[in-house]
C-alpha atoms as a PDB file:
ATOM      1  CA  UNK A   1       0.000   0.000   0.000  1.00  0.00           C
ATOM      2  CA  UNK A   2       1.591   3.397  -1.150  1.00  0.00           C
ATOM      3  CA  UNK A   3       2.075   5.899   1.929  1.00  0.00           C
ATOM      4  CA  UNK A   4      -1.048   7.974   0.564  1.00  0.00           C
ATOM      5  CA  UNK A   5      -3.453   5.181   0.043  1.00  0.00           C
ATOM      6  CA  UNK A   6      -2.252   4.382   3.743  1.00  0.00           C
ATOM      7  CA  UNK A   7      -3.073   7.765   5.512  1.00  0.00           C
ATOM      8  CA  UNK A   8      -7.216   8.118   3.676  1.00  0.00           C
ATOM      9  CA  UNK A   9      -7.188   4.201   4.846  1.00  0.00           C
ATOM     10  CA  UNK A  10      -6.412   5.482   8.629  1.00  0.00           C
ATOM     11  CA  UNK A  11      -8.948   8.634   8.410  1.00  0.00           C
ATOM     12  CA  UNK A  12     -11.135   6.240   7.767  1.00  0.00           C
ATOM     13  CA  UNK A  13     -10.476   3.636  10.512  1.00  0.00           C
ATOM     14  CA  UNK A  14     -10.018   6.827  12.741  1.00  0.00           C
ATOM     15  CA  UNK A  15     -13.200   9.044  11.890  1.00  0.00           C
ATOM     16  CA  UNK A  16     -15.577   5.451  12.568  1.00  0.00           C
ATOM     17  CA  UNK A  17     -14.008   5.075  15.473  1.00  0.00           C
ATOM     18  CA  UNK A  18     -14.779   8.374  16.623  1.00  0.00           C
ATOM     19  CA  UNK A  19     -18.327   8.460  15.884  1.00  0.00           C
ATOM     20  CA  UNK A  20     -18.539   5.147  18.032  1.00  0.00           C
ATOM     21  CA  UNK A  21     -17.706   7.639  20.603  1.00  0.00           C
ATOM     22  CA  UNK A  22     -19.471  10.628  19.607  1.00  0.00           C
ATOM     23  CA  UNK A  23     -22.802   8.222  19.664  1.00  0.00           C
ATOM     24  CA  UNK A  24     -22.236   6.815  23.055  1.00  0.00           C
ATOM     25  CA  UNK A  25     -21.497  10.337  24.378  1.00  0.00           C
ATOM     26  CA  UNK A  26     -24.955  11.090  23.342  1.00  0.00           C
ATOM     27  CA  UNK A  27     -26.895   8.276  24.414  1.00  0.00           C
ATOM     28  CA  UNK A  28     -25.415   7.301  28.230  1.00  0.00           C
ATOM     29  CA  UNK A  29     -26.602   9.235  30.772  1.00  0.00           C
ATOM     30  CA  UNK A  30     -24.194   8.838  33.562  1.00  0.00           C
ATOM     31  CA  UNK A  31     -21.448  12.068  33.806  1.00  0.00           C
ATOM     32  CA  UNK A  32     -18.706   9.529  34.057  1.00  0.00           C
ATOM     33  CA  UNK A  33     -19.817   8.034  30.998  1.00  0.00           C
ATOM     34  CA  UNK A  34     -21.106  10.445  28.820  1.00  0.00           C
ATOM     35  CA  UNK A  35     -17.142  12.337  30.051  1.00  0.00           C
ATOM     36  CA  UNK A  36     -15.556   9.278  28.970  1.00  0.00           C
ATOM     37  CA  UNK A  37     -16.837   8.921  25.361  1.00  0.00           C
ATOM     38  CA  UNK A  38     -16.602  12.436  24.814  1.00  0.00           C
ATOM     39  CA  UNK A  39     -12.544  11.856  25.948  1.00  0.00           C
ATOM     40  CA  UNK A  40     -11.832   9.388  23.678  1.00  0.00           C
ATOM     41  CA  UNK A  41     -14.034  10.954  20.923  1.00  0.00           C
ATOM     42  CA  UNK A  42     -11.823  14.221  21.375  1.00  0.00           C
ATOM     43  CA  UNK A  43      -8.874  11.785  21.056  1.00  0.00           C
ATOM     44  CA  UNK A  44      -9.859  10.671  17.964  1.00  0.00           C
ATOM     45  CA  UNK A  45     -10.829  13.994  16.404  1.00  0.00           C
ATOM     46  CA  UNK A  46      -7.162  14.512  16.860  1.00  0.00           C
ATOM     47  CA  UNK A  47      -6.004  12.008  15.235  1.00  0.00           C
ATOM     48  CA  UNK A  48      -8.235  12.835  12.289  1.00  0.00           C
ATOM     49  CA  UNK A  49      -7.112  15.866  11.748  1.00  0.00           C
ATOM     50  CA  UNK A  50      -3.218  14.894  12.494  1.00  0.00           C
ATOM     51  CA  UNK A  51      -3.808  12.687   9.582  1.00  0.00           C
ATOM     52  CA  UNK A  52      -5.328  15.205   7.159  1.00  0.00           C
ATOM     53  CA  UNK A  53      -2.393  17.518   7.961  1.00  0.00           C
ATOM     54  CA  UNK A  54       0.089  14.740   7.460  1.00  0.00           C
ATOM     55  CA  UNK A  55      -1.977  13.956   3.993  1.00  0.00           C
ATOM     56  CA  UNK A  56      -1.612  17.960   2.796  1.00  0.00           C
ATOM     57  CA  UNK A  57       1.761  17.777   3.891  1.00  0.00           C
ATOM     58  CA  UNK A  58       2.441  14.650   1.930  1.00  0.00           C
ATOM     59  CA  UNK A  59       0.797  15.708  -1.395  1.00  0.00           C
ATOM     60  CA  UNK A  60       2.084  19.562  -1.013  1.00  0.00           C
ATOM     61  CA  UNK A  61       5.815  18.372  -0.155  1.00  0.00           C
ATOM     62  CA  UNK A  62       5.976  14.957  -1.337  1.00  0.00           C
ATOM     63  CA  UNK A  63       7.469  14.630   2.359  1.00  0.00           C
ATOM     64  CA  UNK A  64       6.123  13.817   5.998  1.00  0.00           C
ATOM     65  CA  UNK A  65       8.215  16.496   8.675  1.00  0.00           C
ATOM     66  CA  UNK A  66       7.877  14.010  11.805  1.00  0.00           C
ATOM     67  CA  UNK A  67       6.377  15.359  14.776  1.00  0.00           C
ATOM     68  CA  UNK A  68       5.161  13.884  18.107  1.00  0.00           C
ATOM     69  CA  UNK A  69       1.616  13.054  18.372  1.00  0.00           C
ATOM     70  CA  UNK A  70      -0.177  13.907  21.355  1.00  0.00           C
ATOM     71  CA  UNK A  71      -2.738  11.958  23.398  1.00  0.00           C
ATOM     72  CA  UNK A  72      -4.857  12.797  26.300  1.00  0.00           C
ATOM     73  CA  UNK A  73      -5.572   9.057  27.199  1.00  0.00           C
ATOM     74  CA  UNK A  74      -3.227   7.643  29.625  1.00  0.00           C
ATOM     75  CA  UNK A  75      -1.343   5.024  29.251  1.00  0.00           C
ATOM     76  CA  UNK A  76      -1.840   1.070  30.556  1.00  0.00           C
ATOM     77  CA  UNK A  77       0.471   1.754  33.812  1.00  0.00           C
ATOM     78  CA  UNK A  78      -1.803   5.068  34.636  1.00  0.00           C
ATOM     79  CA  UNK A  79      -4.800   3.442  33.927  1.00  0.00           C
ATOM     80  CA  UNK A  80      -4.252   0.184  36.121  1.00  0.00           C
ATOM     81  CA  UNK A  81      -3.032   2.962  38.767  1.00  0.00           C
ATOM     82  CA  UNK A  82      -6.518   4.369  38.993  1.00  0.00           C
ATOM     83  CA  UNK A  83      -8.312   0.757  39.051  1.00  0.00           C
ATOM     84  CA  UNK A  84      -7.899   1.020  43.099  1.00  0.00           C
ATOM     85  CA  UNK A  85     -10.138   4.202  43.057  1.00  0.00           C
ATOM     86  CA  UNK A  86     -13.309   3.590  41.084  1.00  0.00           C
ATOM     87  CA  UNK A  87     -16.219   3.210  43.534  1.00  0.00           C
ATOM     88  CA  UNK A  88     -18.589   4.278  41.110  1.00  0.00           C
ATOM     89  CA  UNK A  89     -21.888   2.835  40.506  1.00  0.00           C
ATOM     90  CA  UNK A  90     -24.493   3.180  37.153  1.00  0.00           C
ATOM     91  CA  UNK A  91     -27.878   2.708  36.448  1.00  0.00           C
ATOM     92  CA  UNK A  92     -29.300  -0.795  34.656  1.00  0.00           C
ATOM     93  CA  UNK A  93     -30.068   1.397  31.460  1.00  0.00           C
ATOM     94  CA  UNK A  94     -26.741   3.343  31.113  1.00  0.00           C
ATOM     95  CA  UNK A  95     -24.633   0.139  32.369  1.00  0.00           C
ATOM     96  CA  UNK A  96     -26.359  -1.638  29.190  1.00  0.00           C
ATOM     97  CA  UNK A  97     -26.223   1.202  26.332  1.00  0.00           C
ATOM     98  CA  UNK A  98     -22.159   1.849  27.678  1.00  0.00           C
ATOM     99  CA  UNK A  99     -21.598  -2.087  27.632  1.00  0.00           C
ATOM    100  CA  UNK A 100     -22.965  -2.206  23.617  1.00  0.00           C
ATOM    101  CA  UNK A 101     -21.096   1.116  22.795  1.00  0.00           C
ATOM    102  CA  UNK A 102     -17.646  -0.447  24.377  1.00  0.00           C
ATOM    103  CA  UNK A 103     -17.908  -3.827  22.681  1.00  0.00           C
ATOM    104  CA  UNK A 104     -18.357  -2.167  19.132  1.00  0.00           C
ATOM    105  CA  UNK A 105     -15.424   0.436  20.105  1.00  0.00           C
ATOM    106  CA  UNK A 106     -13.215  -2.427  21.622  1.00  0.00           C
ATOM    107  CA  UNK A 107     -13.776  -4.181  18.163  1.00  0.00           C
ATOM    108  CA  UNK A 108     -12.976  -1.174  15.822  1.00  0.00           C
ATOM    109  CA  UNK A 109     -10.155   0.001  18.060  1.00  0.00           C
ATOM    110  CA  UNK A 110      -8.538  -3.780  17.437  1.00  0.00           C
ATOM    111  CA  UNK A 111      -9.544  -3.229  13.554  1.00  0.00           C
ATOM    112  CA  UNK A 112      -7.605  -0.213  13.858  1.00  0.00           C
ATOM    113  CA  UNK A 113      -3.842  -1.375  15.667  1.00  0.00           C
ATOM    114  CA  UNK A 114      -4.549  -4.336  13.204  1.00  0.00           C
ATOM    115  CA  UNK A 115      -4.051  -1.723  10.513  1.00  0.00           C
ATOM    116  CA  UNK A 116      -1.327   0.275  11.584  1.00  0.00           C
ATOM    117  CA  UNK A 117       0.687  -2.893  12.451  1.00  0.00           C
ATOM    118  CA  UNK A 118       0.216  -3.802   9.004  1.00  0.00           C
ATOM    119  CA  UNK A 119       1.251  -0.319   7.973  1.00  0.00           C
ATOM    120  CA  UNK A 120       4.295   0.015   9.954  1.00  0.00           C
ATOM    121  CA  UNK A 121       5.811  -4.070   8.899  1.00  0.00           C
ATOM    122  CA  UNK A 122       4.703  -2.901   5.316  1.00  0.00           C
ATOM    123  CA  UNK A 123       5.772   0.891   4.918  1.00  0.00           C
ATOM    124  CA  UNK A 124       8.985   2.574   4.274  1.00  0.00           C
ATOM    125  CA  UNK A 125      10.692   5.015   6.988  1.00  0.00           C
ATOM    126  CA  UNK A 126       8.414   7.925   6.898  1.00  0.00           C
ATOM    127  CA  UNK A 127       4.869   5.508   6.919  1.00  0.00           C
ATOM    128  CA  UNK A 128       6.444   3.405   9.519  1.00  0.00           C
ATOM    129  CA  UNK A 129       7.443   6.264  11.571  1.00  0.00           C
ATOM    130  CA  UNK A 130       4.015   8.044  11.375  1.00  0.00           C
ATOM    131  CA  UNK A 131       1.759   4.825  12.075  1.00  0.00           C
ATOM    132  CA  UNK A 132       4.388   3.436  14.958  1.00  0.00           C
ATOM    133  CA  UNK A 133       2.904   6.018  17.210  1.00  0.00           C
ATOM    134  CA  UNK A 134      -0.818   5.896  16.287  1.00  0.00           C
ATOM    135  CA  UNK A 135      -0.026   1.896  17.186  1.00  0.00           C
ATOM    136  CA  UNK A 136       0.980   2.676  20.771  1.00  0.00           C
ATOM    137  CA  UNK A 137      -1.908   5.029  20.857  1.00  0.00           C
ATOM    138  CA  UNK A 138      -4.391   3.039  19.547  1.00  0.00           C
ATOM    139  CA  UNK A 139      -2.543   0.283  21.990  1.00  0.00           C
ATOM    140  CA  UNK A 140      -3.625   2.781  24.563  1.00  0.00           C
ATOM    141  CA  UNK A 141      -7.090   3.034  23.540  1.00  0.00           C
ATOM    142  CA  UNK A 142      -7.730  -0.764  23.701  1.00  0.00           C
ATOM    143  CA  UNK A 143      -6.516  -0.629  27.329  1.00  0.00           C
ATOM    144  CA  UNK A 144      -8.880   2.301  28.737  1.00  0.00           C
ATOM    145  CA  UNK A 145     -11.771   0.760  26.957  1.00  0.00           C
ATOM    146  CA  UNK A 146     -11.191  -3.265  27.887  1.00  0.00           C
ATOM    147  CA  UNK A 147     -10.973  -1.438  31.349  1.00  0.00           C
ATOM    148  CA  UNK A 148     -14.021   0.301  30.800  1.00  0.00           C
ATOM    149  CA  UNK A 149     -16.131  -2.389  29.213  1.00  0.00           C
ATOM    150  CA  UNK A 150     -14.580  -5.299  32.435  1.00  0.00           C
ATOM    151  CA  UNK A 151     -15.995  -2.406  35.209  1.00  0.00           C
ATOM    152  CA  UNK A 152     -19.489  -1.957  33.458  1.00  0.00           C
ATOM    153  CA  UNK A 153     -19.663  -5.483  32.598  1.00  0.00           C
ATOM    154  CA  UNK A 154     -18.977  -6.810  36.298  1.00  0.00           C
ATOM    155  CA  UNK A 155     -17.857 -10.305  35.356  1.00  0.00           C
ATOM    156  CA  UNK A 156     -14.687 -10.426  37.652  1.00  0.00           C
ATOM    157  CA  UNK A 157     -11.935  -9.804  34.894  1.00  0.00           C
ATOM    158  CA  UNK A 158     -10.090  -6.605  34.557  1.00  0.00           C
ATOM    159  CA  UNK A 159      -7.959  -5.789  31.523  1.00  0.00           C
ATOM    160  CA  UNK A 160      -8.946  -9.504  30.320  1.00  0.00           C
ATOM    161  CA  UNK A 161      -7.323 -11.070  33.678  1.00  0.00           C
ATOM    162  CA  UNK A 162      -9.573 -13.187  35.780  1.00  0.00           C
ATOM    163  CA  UNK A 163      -9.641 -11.344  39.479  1.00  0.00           C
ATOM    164  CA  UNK A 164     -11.314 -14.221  41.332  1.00  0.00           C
ATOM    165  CA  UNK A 165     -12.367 -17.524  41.068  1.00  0.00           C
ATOM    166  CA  UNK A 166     -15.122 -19.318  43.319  1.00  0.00           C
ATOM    167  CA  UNK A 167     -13.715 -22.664  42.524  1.00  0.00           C
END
């Protein structure tokens, strides 16, 4: 895949992923929610319009200048920090909508690092350089929301790790 195919392929992956969010800001209730989908949304809008810059810069110059990509989602080690503090507690309805609107973000997030893995084992330099970072990112991403979706869920497991067993 050429390097400009590559970045409209990841405004793509990156603007569907966002409107996950955007529509589960709008339809859960709870603050913490409704704040959390409108964080990662805001993340996402980011990286959208990163990637159209990098895209004008690519068909103006012919070049991509690297810079450092910013996100405001913290990373695995500060999220497991702050899994000794939640004592939160939802409603039935917004506990449901949030648990649909995390499994179809979890699954488009993994789409997503699927694709900029590909990207940065298939690109030269610059492409591999560019998508490298939105990997950790989206690495990121997967993280806050498995953490998310194990909370609202309540089956025991947190980041995919089995906390008890009754057996």
């Amino acid at each position: 895949m050429e390097l400009e195919e590559s970045i409209k392929t990841a405004i793509v992956y990156e603007k569907k992923i966002r409107d996950i969010y955007l529509e589960g800001g709008r339809k859960v209730k709870d603050d913490y929610g409704r704040s959390f989908f409108q964080a990662m949304s805001a993340d996402e809008q980011r990286h959208v319009d990163y990637l159209e810059y990098k895209l004008d810069q690519w068909r103006n110059t012919g070049k991509i200048v690297p810079e450092r990509l910013q996100t405001s989602i913290p990373s695995r080690k500060a999220i497991q920090k702050e899994v000794q503090k939640i004592t939160r507690q939802m409603k039935g309805e917004d506990r449901g909508i949030k648990q649909q609107q995390l499994v179809r973000a979890l699954k488009v997030e993994m789409e997503t690092s699927d694709f900029y893995r590909r990207m940065v084992a298939e690109l030269s330099n610059e492409g591999r350089d560019l998508f490298a970072r939105f990997l950790e990112i989206e690495e990121s991403h997967i993280e806050a929301v498995q953490f998310e979706l194990d909370y609202v869920s309540s089956t025991g497991y947190w980041f995919n790790i089995k906390e008890f067993d009754m057996e």
